[in-house]
C-alpha atoms as a PDB file:
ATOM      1  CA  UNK A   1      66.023  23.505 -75.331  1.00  0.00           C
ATOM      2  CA  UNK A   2      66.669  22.853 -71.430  1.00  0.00           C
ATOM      3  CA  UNK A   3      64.803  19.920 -70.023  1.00  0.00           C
ATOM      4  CA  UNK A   4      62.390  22.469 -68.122  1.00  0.00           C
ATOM      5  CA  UNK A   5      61.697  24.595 -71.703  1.00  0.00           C
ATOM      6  CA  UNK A   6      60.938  20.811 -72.553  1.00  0.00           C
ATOM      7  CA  UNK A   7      58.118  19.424 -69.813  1.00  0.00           C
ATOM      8  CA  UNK A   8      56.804  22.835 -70.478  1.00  0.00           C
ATOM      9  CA  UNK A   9      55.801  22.158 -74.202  1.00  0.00           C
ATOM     10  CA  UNK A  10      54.767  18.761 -73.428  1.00  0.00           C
ATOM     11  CA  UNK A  11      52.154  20.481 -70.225  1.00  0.00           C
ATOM     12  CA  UNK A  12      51.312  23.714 -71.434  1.00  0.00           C
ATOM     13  CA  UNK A  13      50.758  25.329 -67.981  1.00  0.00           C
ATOM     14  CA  UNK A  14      48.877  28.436 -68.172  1.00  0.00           C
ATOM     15  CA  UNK A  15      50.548  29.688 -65.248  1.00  0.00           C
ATOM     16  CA  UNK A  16      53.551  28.670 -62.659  1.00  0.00           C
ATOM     17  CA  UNK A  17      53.075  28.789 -58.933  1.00  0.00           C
ATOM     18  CA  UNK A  18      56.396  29.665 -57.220  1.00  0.00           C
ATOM     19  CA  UNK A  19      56.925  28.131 -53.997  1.00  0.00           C
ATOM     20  CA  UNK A  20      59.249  29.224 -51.913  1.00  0.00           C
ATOM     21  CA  UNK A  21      62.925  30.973 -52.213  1.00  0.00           C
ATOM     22  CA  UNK A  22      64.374  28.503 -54.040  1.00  0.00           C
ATOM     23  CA  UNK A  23      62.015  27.937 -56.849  1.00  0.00           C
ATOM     24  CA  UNK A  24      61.329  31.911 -56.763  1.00  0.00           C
ATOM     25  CA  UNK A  25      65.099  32.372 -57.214  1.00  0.00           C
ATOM     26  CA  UNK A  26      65.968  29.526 -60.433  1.00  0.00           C
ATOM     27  CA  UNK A  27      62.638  31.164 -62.366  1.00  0.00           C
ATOM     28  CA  UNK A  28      63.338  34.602 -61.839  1.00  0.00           C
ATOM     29  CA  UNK A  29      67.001  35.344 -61.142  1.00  0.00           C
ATOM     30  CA  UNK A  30      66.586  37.676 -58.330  1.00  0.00           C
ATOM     31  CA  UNK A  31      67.325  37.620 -54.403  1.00  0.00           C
ATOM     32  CA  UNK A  32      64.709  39.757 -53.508  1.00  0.00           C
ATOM     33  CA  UNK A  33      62.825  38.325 -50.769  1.00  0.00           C
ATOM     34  CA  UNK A  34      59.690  36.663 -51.395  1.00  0.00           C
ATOM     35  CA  UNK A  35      57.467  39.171 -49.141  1.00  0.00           C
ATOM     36  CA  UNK A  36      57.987  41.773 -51.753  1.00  0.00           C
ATOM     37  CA  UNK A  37      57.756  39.715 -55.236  1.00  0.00           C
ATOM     38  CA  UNK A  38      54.634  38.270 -54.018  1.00  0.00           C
ATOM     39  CA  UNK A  39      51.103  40.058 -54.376  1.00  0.00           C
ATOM     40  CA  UNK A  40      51.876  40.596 -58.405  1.00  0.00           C
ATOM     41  CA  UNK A  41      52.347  39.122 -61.103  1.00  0.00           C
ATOM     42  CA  UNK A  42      55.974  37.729 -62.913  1.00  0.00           C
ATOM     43  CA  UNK A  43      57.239  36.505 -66.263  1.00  0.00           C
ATOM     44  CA  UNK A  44      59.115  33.250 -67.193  1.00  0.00           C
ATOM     45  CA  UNK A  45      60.173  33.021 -70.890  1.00  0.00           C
ATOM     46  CA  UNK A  46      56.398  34.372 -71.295  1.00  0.00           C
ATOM     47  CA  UNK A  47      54.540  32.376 -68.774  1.00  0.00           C
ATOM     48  CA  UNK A  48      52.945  33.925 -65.989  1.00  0.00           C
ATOM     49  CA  UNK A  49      54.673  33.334 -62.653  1.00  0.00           C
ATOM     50  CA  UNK A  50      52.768  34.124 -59.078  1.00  0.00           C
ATOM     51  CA  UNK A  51      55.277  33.799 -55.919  1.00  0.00           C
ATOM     52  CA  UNK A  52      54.074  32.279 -52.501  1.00  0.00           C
ATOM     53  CA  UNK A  53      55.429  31.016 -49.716  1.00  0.00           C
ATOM     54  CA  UNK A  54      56.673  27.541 -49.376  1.00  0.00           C
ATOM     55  CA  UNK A  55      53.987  24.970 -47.537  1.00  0.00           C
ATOM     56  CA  UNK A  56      56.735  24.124 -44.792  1.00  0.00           C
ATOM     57  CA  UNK A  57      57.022  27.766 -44.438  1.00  0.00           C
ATOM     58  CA  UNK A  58      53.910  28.187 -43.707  1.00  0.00           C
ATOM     59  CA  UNK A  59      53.480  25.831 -41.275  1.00  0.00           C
ATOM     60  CA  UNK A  60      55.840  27.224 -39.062  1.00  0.00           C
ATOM     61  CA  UNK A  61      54.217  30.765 -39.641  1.00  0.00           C
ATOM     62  CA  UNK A  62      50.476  29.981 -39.744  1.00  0.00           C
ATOM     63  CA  UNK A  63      49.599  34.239 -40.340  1.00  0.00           C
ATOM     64  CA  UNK A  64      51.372  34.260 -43.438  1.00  0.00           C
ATOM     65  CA  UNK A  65      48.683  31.561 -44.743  1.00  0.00           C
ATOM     66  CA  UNK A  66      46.107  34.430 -45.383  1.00  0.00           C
ATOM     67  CA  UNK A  67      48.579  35.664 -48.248  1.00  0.00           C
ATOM     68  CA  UNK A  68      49.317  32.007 -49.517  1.00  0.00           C
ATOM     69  CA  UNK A  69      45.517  32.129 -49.946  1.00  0.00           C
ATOM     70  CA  UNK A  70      45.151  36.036 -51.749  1.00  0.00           C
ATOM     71  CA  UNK A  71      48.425  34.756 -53.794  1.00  0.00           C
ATOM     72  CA  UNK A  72      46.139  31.563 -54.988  1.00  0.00           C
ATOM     73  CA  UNK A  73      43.470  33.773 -55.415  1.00  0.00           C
ATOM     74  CA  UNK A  74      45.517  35.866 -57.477  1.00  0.00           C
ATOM     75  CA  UNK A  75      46.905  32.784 -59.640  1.00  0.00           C
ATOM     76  CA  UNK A  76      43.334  31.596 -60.314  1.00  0.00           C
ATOM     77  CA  UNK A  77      42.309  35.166 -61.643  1.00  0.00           C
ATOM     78  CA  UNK A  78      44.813  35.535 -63.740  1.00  0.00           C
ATOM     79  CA  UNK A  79      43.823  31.813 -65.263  1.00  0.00           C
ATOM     80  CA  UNK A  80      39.918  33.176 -66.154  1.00  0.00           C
ATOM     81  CA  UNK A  81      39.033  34.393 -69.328  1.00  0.00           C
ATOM     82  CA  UNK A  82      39.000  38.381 -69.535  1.00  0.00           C
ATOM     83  CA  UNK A  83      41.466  38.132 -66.350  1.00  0.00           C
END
């Protein structure tokens, strides 16, 4: 069990927020930029992962905080029940 498979039992997150390249790219093994892995919904050894930008990033580029927000949005939905 890796020490992140561990904290994982111990919280039992309902859902991971990504932040930023480098978290996007140790959860889900991919370069892919996060402008098109954002928007949708991803997988981590069965947890539900949402990708958004990170906060630094988005102070430098204040439009991209409308899609923080819709990816947010998106990470509470999929938290409801019947979501």
């Amino acid at each position: 069990m890796s020490p992140s498979s561990a904290g994982r039992s111990l919280v039992q997150p309902r859902i991971i927020l990504a932040m930023g390249r480098f978290a996007v790219q140790s959860l889900l093994g991919t370069q892919e930029p996060i402008g098109k892995l954002r928007g949708r919904l991803h997988q981590y050894e069965g947890m539900p992962v949402v990708v958004t930008y990170h906060p630094a990033y988005l102070l430098r580029n204040l439009p991209d905080k409308a899609k923080a927000w819709a990816d947010l949005c998106l990470a509470l939905d999929s938290t409801l029940p019947n979501a």
